[in-house]
Protein backbone atom coordinates (compact mmCIF):
# COMPACT_ATOMS: atom_id res chain seq x y z
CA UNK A 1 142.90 173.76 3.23
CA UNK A 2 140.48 175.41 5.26
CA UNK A 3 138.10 176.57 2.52
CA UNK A 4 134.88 175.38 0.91
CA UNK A 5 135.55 173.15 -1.89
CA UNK A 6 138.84 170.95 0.25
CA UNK A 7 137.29 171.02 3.45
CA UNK A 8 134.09 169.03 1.85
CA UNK A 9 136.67 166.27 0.31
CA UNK A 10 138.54 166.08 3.81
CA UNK A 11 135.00 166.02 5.82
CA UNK A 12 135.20 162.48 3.51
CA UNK A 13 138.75 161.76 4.90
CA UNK A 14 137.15 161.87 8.37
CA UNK A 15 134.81 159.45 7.70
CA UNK A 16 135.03 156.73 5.56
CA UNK A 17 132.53 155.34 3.40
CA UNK A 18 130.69 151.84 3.42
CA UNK A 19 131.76 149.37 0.33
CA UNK A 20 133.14 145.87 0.03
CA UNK A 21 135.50 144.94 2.81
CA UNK A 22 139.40 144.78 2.14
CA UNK A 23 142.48 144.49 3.93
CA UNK A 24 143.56 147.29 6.77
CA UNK A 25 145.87 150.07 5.45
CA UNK A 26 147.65 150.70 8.11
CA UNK A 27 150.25 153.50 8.82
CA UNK A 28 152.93 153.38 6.88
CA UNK A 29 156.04 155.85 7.43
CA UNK A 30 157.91 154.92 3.95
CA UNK A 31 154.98 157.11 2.52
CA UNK A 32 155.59 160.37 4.65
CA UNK A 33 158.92 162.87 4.18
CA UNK A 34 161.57 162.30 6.61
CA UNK A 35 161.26 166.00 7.44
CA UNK A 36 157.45 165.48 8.95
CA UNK A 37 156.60 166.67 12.16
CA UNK A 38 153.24 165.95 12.51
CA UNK A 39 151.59 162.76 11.16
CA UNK A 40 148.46 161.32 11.27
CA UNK A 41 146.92 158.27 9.84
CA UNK A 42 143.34 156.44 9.43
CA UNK A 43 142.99 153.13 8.70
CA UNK A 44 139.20 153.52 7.00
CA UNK A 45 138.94 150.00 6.07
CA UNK A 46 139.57 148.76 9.74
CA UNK A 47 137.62 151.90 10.83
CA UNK A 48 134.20 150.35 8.96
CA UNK A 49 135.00 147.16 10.86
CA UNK A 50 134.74 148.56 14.35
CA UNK A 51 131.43 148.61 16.62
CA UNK A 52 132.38 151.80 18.05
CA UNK A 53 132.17 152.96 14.09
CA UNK A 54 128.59 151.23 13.48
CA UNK A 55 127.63 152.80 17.30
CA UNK A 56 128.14 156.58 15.54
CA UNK A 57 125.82 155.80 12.81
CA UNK A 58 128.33 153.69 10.17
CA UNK A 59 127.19 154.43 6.65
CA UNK A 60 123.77 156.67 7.26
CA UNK A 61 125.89 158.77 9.36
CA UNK A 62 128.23 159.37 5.89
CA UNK A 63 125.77 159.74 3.53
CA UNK A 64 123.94 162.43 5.86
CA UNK A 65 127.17 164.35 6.11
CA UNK A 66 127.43 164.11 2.50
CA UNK A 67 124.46 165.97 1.76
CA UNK A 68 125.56 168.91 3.59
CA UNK A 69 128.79 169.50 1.01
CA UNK A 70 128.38 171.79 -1.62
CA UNK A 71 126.25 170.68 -4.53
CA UNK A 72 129.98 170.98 -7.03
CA UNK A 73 131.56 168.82 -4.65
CA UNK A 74 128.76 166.40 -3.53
CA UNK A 75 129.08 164.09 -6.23
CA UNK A 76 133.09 163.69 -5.80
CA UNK A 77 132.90 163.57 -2.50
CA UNK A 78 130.74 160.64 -2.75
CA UNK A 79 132.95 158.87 -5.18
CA UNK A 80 136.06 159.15 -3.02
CA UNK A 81 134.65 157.90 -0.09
CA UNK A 82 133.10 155.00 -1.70
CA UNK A 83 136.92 153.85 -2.71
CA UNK A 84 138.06 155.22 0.22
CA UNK A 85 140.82 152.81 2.12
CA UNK A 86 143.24 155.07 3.79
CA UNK A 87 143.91 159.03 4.97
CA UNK A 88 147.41 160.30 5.80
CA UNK A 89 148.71 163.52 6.72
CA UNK A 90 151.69 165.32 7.58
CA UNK A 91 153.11 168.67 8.48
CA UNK A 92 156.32 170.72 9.19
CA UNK A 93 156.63 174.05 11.04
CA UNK A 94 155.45 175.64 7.62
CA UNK A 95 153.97 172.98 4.94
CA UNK A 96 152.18 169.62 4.76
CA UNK A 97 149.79 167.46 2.42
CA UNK A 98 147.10 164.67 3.18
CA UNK A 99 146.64 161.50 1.22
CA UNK A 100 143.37 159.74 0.46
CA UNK A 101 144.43 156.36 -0.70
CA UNK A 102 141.55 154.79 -2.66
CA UNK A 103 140.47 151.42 -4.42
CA UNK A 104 140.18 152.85 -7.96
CA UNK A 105 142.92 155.00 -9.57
CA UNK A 106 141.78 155.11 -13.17
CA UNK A 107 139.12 157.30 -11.75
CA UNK A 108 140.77 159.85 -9.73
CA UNK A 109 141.52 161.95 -12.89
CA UNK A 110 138.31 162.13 -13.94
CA UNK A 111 137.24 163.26 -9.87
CA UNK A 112 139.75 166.22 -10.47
CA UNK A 113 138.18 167.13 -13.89
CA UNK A 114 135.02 167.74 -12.06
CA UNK A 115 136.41 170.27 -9.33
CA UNK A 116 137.34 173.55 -10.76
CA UNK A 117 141.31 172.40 -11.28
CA UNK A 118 143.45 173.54 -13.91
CA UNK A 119 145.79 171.18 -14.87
CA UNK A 120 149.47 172.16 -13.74
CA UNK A 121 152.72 170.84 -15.01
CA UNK A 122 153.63 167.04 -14.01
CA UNK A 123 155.53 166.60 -11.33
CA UNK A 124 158.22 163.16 -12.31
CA UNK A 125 155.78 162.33 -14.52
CA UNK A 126 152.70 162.37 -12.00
CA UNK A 127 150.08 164.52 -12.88
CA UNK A 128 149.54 167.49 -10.89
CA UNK A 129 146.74 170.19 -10.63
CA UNK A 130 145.82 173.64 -8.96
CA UNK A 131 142.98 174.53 -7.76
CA UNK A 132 141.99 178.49 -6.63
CA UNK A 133 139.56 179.08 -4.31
CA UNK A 134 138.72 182.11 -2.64
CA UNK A 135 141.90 183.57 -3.88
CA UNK A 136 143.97 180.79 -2.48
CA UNK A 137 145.59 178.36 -4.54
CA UNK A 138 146.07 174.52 -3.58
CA UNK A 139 147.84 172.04 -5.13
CA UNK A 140 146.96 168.19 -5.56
CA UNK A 141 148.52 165.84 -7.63
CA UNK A 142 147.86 161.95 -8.44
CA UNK A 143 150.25 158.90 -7.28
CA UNK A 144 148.51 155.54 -8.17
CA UNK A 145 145.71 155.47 -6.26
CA UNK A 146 146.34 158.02 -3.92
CA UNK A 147 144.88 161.61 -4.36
CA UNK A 148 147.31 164.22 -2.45
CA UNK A 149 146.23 167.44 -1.46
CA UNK A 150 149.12 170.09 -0.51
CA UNK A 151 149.05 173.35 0.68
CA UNK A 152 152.26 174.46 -1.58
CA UNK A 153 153.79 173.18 -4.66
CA UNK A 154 156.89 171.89 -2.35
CA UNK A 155 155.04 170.06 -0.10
CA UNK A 156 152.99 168.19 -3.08
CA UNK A 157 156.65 167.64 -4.99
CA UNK A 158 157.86 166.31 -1.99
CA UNK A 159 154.71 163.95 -1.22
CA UNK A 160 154.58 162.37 -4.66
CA UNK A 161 158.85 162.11 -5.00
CA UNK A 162 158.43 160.09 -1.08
CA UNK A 163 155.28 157.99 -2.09
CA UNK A 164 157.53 157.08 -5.73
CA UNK A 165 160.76 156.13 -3.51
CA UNK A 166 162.40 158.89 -5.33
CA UNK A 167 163.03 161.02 -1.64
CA UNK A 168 163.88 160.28 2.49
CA UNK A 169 160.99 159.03 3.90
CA UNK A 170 160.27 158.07 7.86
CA UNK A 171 160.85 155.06 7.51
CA UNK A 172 164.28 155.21 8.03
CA UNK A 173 164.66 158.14 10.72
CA UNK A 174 165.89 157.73 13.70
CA UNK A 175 163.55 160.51 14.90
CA UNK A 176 160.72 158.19 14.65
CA UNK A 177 159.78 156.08 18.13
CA UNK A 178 159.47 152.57 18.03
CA UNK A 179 156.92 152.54 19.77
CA UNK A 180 154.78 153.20 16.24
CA UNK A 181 152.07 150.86 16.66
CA UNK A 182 149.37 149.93 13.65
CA UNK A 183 145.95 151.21 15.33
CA UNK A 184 142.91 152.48 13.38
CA UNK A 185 143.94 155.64 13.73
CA UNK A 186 147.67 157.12 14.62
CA UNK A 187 149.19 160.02 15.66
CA UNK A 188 152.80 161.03 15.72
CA UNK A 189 154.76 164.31 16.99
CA UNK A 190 158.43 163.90 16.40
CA UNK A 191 161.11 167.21 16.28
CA UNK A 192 161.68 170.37 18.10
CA UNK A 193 159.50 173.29 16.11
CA UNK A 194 155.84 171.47 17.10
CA UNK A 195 157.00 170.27 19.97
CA UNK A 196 158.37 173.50 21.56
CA UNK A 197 155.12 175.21 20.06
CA UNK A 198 153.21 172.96 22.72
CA UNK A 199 155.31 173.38 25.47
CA UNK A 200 155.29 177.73 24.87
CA UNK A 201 151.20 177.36 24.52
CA UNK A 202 150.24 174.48 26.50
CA UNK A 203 147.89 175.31 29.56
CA UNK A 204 148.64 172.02 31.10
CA UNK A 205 151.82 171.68 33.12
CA UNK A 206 152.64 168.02 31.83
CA UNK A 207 152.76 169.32 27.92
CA UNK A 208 155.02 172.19 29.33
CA UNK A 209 157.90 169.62 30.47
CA UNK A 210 160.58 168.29 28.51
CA UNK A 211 159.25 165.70 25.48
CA UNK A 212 160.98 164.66 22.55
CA UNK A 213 158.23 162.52 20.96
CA UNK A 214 154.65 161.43 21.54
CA UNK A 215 152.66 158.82 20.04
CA UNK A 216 149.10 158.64 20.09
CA UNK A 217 147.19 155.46 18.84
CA UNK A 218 143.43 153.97 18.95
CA UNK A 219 142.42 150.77 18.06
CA UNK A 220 139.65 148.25 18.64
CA UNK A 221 139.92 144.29 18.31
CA UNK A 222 137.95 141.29 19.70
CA UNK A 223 135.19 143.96 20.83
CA UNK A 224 137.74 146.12 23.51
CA UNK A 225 138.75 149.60 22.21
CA UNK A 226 142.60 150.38 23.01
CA UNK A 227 144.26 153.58 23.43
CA UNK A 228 147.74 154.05 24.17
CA UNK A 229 149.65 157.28 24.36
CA UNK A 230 153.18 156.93 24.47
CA UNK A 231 155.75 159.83 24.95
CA UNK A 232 159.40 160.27 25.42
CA UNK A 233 160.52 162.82 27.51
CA UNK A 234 163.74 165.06 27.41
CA UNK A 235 164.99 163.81 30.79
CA UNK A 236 164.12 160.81 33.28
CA UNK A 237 163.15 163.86 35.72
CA UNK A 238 160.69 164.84 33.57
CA UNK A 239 159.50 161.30 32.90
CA UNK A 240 158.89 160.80 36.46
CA UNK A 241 157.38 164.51 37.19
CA UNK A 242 155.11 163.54 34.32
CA UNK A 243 154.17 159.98 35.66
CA UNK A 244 153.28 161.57 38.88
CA UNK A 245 150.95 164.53 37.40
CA UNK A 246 148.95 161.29 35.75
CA UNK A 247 149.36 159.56 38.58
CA UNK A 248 147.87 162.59 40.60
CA UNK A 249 144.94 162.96 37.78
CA UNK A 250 143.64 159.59 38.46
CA UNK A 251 143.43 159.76 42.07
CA UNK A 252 141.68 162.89 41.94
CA UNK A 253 139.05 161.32 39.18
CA UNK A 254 138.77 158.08 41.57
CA UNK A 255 137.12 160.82 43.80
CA UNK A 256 134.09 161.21 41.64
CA UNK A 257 130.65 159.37 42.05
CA UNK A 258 130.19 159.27 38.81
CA UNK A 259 130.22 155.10 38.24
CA UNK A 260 131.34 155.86 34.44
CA UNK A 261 134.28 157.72 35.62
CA UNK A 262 135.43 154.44 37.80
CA UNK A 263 134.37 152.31 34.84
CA UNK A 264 137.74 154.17 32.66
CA UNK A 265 139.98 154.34 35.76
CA UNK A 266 139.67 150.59 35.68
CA UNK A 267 140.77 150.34 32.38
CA UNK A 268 143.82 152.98 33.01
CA UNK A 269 147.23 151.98 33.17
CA UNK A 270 149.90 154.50 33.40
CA UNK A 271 153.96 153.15 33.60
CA UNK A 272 157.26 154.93 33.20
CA UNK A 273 160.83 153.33 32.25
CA UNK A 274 163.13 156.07 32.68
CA UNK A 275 162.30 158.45 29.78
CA UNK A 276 159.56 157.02 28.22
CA UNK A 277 156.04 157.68 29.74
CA UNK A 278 153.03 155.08 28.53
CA UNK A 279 148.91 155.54 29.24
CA UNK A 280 147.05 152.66 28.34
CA UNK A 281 143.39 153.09 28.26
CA UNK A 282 140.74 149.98 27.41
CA UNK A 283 137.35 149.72 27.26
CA UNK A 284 134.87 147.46 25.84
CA UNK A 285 133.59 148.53 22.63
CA UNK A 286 129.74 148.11 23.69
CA UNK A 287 130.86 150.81 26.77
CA UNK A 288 131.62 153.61 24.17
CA UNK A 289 128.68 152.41 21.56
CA UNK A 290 126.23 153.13 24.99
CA UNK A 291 127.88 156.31 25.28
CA UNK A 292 127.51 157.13 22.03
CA UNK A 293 123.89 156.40 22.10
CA UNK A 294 123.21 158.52 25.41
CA UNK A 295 124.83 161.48 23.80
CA UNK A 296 122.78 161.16 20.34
């Protein structure tokens, strides 16, 4: 999905759109395959809600990045994100989809209609399209309210069969840590083929050692931003070898005279419980809305 036409309806995954408020969408596994790998999730409702999110610009910072997609796309773009509530994704070794869950289904076939799709045969009943673009063929297809965007036929069948209840989702694998938390936005790496592609490419020695999942989630609430990444590794050896290397990263940053480098130590916590491996960053949410201003 790297071309022209999907990347300018992901760019509107990224961001989120302004529009009346609603409740969070938060992550939610029953909606992903139980063979994922990789899954990611934004909460865009809670995402609109955040000062770090009104720091970057909120809704002039959309609409700006809006006028940069290509004129076919502009005006869907600009309808999905102003339904926009939720954006999922998932991938295996080979395949994967994202979802953009919105407020207004009755519309999303007539969004389709105005990219160049071809309608494709249904898929359970659930109506499915193709789209080619610079010779390479996508697939999307329509659950609901949820637009789904594949990168092979399978991987759209087996979105829409999970998101019906019709197929294994996450939600009841055992390969999923419980330490899945509800952020604004989440990030899970579970199984051996992504896993072991880190380890064989990583530079850093930490992502080389033994780890069997990590978990990777931001939030913000009552004006402090929250980031915890938490990761099980293959062996309590390398849980501690990893503790130390963090341990060892913080004293060498406490070194620095720079007073917003002491100003995140502060807010650092990093604990191991045999296996498992936690970092716990927080911040107040005017901190990174300064930041964001100083870099603008």
């Amino acid at each position: 999905m790297r071309h022209v036409t999907l990347s300018a309806l992901l760019a509107v995954a990224g961001l989120g759109a302004g529009g009346r408020l609603a409740l969070a969408t938060p992550f939610e596994p029953g909606t992903i395959p139980e063979q994922a790998q990789a899954v990611g999730h934004l909460d865009v409702d809670a995402l609109r809600r955040t000062q770090v999110f009104t720091a970057a610009g909120g809704q002039a910072a959309i609409d700006a990045a809006l006028d940069e997609a290509p004129p076919k796309v502009r005006p869907v773009a600009r309808a999905l994100a102003a339904t926009l509530r939720g954006v999922s994704f998932w991938h295996t070794d080979d395949q994967g989809a994202v979802y953009l869950e919105t407020r207004d289904a009755k519309s999303l076939g007539q969004l389709i209609g105005r990219l160049p799709a071809t309608p494709a045969q249904p898929i359970d009943g659930f109506p499915t399209y193709t789209i080619n673009e610079h010779d390479k063929i996508h697939f999307a297809g329509i659950y609901g309210d949820t637009l789904v965007l594949a990168d092979s036929e399978d991987g759209l069948k087996q979105s829409l069969r999970v998101l019906a209840g019709r197929a294994a989702s996450l939600a009841g694998s055992k390969a999923l840590p419980l330490s899945t938390r509800q952020g604004v936005f989440v990030f899970v790496t579970i199984g051996d083929h992504l896993l072991g592609a880190i380890q064989k490419t990583a530079q850093a020695k930490m992502l080389q050692l033994s780890m069997r999942s990590l978990v990777v989630d931001v939030g913000e609430s009552a004006g402090q931003v929250t980031a915890t990444a938490h990761a099980e590794m293959g062996s309590s050896d390398a849980g501690q070898k990893a503790t130390s290397m963090l341990e060892g990263l913080r004293a060498m940053a406490s070194l620095s005279d720079n007073p917003m480098a002491h100003t995140l130590l502060d807010g650092v916590t990093v604990t191991n419980n045999g296996n498992a491996v936690e970092v716990v960053a927080r911040l107040p949410a005017s901190e990174i809305a300064r930041m964001i201003h100083h870099t603008k």
